[in-house]
N, C-alpha and C. Protein backbone atom coordinates (compact mmCIF):
# COMPACT_ATOMS: atom_id res chain seq x y z
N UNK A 1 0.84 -1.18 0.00
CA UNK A 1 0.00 0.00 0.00
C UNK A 1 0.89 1.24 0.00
N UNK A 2 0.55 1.88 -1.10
CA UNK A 2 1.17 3.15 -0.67
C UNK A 2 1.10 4.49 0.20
N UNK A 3 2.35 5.11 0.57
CA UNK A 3 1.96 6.06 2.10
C UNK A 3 1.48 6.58 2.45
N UNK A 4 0.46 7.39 0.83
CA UNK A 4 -0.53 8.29 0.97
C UNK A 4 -1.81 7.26 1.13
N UNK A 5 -1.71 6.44 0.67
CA UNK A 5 -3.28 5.44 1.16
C UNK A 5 -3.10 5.13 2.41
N UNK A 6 -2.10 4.66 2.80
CA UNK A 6 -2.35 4.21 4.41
C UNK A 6 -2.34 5.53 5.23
N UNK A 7 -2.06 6.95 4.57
CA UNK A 7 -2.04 7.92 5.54
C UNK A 7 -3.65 8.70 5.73
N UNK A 8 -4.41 7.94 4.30
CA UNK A 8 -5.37 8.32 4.14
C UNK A 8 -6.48 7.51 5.24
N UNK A 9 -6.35 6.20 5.18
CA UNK A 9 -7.19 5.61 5.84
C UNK A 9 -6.68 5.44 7.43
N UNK A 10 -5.43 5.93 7.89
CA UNK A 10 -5.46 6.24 9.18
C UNK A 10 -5.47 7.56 9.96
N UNK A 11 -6.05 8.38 8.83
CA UNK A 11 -6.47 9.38 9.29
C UNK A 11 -8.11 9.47 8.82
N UNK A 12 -8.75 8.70 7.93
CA UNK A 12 -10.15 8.85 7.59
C UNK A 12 -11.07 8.21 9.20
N UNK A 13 -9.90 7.18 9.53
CA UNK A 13 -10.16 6.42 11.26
C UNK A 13 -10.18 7.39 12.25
N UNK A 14 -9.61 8.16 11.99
CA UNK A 14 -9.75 9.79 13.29
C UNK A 14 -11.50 10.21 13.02
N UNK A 15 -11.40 10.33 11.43
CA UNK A 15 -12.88 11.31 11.12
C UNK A 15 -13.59 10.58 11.54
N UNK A 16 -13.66 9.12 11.80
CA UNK A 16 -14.48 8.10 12.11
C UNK A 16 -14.87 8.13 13.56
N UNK A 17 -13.92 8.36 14.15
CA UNK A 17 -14.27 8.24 15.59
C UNK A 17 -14.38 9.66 16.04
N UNK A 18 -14.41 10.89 15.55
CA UNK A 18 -15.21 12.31 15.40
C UNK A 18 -16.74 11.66 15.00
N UNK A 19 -17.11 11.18 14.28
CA UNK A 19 -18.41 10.92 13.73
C UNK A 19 -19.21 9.82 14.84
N UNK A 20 -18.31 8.98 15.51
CA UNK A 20 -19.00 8.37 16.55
C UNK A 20 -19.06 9.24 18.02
N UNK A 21 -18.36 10.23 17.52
CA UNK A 21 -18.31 11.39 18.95
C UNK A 21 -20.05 11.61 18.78
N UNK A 22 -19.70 12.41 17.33
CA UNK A 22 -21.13 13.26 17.16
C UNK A 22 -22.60 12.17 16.75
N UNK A 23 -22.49 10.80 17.22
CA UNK A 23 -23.78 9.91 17.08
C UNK A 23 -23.99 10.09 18.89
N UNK A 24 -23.03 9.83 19.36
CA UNK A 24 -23.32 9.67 20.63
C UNK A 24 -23.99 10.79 21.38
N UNK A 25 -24.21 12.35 20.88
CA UNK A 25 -24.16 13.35 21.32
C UNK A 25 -25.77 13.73 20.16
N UNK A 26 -26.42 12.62 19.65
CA UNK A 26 -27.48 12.75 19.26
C UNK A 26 -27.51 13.86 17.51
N UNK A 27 -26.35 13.83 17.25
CA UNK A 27 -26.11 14.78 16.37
C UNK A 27 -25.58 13.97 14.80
N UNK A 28 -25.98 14.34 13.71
CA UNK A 28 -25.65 13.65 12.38
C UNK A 28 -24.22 12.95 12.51
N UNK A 29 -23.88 11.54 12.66
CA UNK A 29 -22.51 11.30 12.44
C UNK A 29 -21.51 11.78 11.18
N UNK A 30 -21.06 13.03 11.58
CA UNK A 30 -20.32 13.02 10.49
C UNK A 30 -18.85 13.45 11.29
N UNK A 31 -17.39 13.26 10.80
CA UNK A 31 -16.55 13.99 11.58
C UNK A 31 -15.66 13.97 10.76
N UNK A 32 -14.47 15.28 11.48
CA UNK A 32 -13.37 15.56 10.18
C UNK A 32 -12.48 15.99 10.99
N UNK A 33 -11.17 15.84 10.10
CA UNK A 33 -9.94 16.00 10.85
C UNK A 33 -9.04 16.75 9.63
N UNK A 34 -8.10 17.57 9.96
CA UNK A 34 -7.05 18.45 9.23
C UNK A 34 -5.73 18.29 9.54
N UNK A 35 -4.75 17.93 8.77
CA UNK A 35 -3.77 17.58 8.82
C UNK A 35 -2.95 18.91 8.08
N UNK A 36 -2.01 18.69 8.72
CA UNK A 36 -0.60 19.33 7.95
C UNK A 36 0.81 18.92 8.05
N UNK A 37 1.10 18.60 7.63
CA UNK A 37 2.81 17.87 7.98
C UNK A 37 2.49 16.49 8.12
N UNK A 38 1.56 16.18 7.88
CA UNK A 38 1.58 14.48 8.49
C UNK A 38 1.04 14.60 9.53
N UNK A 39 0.60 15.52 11.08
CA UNK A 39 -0.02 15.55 11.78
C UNK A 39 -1.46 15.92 11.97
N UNK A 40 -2.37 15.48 12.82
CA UNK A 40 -3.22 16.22 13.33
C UNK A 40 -3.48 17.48 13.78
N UNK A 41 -3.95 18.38 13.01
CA UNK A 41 -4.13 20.07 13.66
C UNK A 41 -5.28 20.29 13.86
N UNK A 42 -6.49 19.86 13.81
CA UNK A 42 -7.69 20.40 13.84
C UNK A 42 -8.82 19.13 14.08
N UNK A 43 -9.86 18.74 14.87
CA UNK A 43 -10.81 17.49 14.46
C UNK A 43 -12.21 18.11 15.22
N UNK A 44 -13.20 17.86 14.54
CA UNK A 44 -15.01 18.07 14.90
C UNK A 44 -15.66 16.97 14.53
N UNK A 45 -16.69 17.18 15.61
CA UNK A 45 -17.39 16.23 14.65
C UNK A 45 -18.89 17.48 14.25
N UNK A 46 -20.25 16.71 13.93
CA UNK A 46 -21.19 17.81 13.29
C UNK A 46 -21.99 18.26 15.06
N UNK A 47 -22.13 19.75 15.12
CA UNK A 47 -22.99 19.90 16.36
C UNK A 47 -23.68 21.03 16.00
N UNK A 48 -24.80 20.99 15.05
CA UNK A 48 -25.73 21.78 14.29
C UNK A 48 -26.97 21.75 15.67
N UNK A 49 -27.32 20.72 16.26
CA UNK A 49 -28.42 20.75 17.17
C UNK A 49 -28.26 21.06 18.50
N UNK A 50 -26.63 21.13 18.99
CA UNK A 50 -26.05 21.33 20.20
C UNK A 50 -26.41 23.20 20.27
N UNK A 51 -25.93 23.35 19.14
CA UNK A 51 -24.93 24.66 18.75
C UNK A 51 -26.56 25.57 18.57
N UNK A 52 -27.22 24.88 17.88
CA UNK A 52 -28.49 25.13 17.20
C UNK A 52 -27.71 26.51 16.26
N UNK A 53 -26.83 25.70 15.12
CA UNK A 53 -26.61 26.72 14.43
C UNK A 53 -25.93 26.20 13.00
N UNK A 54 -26.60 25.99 11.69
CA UNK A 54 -26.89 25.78 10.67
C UNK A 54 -25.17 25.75 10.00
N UNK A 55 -24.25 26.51 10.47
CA UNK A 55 -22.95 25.81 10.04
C UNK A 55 -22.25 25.32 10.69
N UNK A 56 -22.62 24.56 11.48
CA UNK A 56 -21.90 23.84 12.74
C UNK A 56 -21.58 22.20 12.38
N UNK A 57 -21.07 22.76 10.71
CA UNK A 57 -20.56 21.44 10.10
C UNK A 57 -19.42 20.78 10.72
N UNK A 58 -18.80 19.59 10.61
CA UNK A 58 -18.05 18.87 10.92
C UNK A 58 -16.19 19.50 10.49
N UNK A 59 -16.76 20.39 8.98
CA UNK A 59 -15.60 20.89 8.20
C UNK A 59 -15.47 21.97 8.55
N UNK A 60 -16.97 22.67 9.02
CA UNK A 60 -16.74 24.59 9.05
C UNK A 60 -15.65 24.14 10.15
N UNK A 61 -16.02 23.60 11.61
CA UNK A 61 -15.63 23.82 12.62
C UNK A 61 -14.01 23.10 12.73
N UNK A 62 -14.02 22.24 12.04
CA UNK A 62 -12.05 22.35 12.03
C UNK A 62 -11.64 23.04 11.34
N UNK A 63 -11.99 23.82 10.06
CA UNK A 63 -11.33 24.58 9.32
C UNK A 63 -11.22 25.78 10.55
N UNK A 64 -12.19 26.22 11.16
CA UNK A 64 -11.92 27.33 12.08
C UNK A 64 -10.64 27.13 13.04
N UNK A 65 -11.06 25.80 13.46
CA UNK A 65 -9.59 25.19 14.74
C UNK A 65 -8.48 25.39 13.83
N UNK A 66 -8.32 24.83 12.44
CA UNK A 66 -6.77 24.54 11.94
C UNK A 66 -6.54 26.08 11.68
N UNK A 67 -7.23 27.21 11.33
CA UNK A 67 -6.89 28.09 11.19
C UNK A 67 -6.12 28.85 12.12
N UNK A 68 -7.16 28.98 13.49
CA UNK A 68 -6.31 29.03 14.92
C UNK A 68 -5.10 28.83 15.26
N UNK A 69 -4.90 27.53 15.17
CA UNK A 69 -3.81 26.64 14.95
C UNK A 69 -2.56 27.21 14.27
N UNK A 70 -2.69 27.56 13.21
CA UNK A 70 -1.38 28.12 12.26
C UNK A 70 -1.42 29.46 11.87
N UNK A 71 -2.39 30.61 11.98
CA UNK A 71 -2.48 31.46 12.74
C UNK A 71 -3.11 32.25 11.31
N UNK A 72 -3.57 32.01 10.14
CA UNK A 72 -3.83 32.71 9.75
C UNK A 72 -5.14 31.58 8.94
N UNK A 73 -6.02 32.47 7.74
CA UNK A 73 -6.92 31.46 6.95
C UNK A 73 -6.48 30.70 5.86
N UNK A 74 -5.76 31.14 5.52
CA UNK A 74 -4.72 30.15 4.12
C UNK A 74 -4.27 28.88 4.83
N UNK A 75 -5.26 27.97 4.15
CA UNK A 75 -4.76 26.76 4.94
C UNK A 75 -4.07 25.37 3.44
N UNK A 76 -3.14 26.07 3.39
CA UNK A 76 -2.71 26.01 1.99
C UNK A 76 -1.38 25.08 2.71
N UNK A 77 -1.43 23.96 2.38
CA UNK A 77 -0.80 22.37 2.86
C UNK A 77 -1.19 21.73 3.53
N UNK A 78 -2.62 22.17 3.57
CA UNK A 78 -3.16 21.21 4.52
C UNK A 78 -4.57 20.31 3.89
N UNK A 79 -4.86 18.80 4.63
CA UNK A 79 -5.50 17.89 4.15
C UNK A 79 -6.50 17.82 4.91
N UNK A 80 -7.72 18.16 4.43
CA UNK A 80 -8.99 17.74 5.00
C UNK A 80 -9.64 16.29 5.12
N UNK A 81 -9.93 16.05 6.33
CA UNK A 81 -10.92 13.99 6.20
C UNK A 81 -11.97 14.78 6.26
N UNK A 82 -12.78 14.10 5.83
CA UNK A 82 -14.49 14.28 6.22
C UNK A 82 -14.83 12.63 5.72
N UNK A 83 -15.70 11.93 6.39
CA UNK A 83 -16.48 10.78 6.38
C UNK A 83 -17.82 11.05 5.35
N UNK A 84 -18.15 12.26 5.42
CA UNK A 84 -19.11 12.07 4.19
C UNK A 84 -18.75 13.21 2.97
N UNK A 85 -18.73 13.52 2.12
CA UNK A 85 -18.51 14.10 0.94
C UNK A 85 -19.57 15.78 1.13
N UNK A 86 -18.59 16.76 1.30
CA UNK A 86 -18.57 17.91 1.67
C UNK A 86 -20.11 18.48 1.11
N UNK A 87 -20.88 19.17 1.97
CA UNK A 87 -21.73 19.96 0.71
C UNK A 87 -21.29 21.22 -0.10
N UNK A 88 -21.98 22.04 -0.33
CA UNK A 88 -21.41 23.35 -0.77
C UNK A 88 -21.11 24.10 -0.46
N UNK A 89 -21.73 24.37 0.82
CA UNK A 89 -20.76 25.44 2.12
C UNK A 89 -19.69 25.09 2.56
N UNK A 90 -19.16 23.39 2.52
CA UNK A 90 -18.33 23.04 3.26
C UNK A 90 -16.84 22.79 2.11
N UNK A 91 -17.88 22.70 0.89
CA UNK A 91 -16.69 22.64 -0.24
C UNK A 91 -16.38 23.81 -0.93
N UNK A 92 -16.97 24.51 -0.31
CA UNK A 92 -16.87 26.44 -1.13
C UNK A 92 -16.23 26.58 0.07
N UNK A 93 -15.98 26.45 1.74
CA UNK A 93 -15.01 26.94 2.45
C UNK A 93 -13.65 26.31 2.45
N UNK A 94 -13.72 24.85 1.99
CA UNK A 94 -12.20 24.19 1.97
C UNK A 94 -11.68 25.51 0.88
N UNK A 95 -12.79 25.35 -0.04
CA UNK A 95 -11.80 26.45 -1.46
C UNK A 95 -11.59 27.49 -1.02
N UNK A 96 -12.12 28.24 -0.42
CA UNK A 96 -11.57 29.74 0.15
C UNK A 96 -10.68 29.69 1.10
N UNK A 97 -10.56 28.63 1.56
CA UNK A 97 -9.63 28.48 2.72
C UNK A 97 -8.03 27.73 2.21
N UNK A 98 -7.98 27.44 1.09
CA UNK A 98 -7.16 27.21 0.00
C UNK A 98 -6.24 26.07 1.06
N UNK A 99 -7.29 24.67 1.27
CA UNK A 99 -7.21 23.75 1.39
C UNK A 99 -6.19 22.84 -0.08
N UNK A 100 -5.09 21.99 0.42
CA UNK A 100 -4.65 21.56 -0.89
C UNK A 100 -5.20 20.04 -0.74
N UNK A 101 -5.55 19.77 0.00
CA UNK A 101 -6.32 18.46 -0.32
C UNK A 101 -7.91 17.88 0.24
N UNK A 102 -8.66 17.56 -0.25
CA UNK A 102 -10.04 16.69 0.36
C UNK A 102 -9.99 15.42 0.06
N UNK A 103 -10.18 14.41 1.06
CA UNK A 103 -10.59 13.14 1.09
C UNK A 103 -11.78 13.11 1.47
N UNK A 104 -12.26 12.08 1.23
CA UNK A 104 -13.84 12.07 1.90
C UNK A 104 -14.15 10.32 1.90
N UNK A 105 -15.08 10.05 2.62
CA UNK A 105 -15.63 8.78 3.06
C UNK A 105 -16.78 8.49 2.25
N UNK A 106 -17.79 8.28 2.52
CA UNK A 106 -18.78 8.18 1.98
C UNK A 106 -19.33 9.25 0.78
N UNK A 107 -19.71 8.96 -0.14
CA UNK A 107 -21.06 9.70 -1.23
C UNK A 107 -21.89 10.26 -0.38
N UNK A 108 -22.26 11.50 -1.05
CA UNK A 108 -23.64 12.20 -0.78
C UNK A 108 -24.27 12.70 -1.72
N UNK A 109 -25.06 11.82 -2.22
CA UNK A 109 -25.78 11.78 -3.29
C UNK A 109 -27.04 12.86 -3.35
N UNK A 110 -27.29 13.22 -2.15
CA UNK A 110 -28.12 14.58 -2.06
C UNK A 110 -27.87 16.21 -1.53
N UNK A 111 -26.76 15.99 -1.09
CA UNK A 111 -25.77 17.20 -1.40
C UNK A 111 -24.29 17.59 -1.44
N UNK A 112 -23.65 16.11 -2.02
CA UNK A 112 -22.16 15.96 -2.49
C UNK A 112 -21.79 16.88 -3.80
N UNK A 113 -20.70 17.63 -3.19
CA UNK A 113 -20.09 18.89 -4.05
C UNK A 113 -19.01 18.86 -4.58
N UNK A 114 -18.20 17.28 -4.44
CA UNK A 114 -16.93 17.23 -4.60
C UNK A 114 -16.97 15.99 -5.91
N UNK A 115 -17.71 15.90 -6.57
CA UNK A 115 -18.18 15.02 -7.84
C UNK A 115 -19.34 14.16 -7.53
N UNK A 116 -20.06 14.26 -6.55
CA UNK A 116 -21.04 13.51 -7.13
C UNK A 116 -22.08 14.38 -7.75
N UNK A 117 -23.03 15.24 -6.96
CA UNK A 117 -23.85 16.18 -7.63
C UNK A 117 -23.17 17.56 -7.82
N UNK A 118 -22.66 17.74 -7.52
CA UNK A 118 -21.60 18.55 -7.88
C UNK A 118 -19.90 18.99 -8.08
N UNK A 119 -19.18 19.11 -8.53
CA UNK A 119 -17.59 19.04 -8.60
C UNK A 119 -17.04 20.63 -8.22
N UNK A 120 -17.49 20.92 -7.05
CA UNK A 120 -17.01 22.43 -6.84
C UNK A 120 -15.20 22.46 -6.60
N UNK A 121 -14.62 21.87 -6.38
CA UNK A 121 -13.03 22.14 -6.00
C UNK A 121 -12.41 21.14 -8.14
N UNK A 122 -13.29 20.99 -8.65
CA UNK A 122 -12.58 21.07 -9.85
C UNK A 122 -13.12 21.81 -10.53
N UNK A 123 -13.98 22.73 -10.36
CA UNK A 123 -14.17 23.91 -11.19
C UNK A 123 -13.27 24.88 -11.73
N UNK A 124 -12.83 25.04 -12.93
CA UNK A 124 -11.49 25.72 -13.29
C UNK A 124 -11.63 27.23 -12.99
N UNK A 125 -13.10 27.52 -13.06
CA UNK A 125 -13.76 28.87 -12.71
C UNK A 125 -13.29 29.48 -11.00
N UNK A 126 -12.76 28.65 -10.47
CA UNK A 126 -12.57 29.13 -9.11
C UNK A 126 -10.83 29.07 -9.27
N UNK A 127 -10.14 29.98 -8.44
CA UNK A 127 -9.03 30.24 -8.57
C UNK A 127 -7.72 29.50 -8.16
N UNK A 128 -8.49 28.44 -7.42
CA UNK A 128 -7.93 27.74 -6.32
C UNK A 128 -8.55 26.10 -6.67
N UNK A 129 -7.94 24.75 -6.66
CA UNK A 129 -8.49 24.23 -7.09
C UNK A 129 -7.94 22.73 -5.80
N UNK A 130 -8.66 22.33 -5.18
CA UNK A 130 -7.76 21.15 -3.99
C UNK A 130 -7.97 20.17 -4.89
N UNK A 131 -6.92 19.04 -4.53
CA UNK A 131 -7.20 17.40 -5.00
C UNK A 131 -8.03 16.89 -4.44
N UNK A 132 -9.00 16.32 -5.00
CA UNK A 132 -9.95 15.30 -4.02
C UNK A 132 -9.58 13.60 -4.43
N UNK A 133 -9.84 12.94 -3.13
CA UNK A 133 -10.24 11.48 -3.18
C UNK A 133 -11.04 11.37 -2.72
N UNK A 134 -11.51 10.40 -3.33
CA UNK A 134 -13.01 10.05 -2.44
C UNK A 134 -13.04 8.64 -2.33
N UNK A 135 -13.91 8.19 -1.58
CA UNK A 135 -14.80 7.03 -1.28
C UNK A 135 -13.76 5.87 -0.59
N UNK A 136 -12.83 6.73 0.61
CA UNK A 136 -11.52 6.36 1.19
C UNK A 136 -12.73 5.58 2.88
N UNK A 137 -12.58 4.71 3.12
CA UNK A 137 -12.85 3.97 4.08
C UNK A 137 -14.67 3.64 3.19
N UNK A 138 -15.59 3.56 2.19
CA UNK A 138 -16.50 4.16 2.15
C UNK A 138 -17.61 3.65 3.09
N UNK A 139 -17.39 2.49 2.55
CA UNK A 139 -18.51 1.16 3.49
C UNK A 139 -18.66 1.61 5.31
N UNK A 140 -17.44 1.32 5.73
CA UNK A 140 -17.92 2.39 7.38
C UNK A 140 -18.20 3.29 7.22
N UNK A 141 -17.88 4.21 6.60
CA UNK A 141 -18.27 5.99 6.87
C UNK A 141 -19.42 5.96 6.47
N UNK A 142 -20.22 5.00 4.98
CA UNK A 142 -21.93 5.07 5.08
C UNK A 142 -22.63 4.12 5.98
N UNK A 143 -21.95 3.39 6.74
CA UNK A 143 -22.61 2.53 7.67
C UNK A 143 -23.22 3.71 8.96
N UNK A 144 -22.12 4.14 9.02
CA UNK A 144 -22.32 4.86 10.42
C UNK A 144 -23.58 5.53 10.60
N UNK A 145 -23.73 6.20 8.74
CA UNK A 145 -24.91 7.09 8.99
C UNK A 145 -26.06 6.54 8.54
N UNK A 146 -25.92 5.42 8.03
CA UNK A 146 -27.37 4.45 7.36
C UNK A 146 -27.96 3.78 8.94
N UNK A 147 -26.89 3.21 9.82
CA UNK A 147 -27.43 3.31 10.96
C UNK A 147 -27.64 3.91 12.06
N UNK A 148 -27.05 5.20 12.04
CA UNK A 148 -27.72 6.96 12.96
C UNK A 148 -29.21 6.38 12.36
N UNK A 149 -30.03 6.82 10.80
CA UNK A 149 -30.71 6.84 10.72
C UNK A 149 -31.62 6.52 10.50
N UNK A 150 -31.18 4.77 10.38
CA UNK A 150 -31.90 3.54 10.51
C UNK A 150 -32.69 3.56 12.34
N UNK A 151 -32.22 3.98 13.15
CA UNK A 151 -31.87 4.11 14.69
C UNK A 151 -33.33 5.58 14.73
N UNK A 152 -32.64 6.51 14.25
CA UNK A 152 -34.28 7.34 14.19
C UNK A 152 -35.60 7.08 13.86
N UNK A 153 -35.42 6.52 12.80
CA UNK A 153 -36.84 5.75 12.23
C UNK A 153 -37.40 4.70 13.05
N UNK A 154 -36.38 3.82 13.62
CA UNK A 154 -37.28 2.86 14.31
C UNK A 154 -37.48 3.28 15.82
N UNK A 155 -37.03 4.69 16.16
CA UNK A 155 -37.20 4.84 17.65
C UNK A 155 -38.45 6.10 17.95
């Protein structure tokens, strides 16, 4: 395996256990982690119902920490996890935040921005453009949330 795959899926295992933070806490499992150098700088998971506040994504809120972190918003060498595939707020802030990489876990087939319903970070129209991978751990990262909301329905 090569270093970037195994660096991918032992860090998509961080976003994973961010996303079992935020099941336990009654909140959408989703979670994400930011890397730079090979380390950990930043991890959330989603707390939209805690927070009661509509960008209290999994991505807004580490992009805010990693920013902290290295002291300015150019977060330009650094690698985003997310377990599910960014929406458009969350893939229009990696791009402004001139993120150089997105991985992601699972498809989101109803508001995925990073090629499934939409390809916002390969748009040539934007100035700034991150690498994406996708569908890095995929099977757990959609388990987690097929059963969050398998778990609502039957309760």
């Amino acid at each position: 395996m090569l270093k970037e795959q195994s660096e991918d899926i032992m860090f998509m295992r961080e976003a994973l256990s961010m996303a079992r933070l935020a099941a336990s806490r009654d909140e959408t499992p989703v979670g994400a982690v930011i890397t730079y150098g090979g380390r950990v700088i930043a991890k959330a998971c989603n707390a939209r119902e805690k927070k009661k506040d509509p960008t209290a994504h999994a991505e807004i809120t580490a992009l805010r920490k990693a920013a902290r972190k290295l002291g300015g918003w150019r977060l330009e060498g650094c690698t985003l996890y997310v377990t599910l595939e960014p929406c458009p707020m969350c893939a229009g802030a990696a791009i402004n935040a001139r993120i150089s990489r997105i991985v992601y876990g699972a498809r989101d087939p109803k508001a995925g921005c990073c090629g499934t319903l939409y390809d916002l970070p390969g748009d040539k129209r934007f100035n700034h453009r991150p690498e994406v991978t996708g569908c890095v751990l995929e099977e757990e990262c959609g388990r987690i949330l097929r059963d969050y909301f398998m778990g609502k329905r039957e309760g």
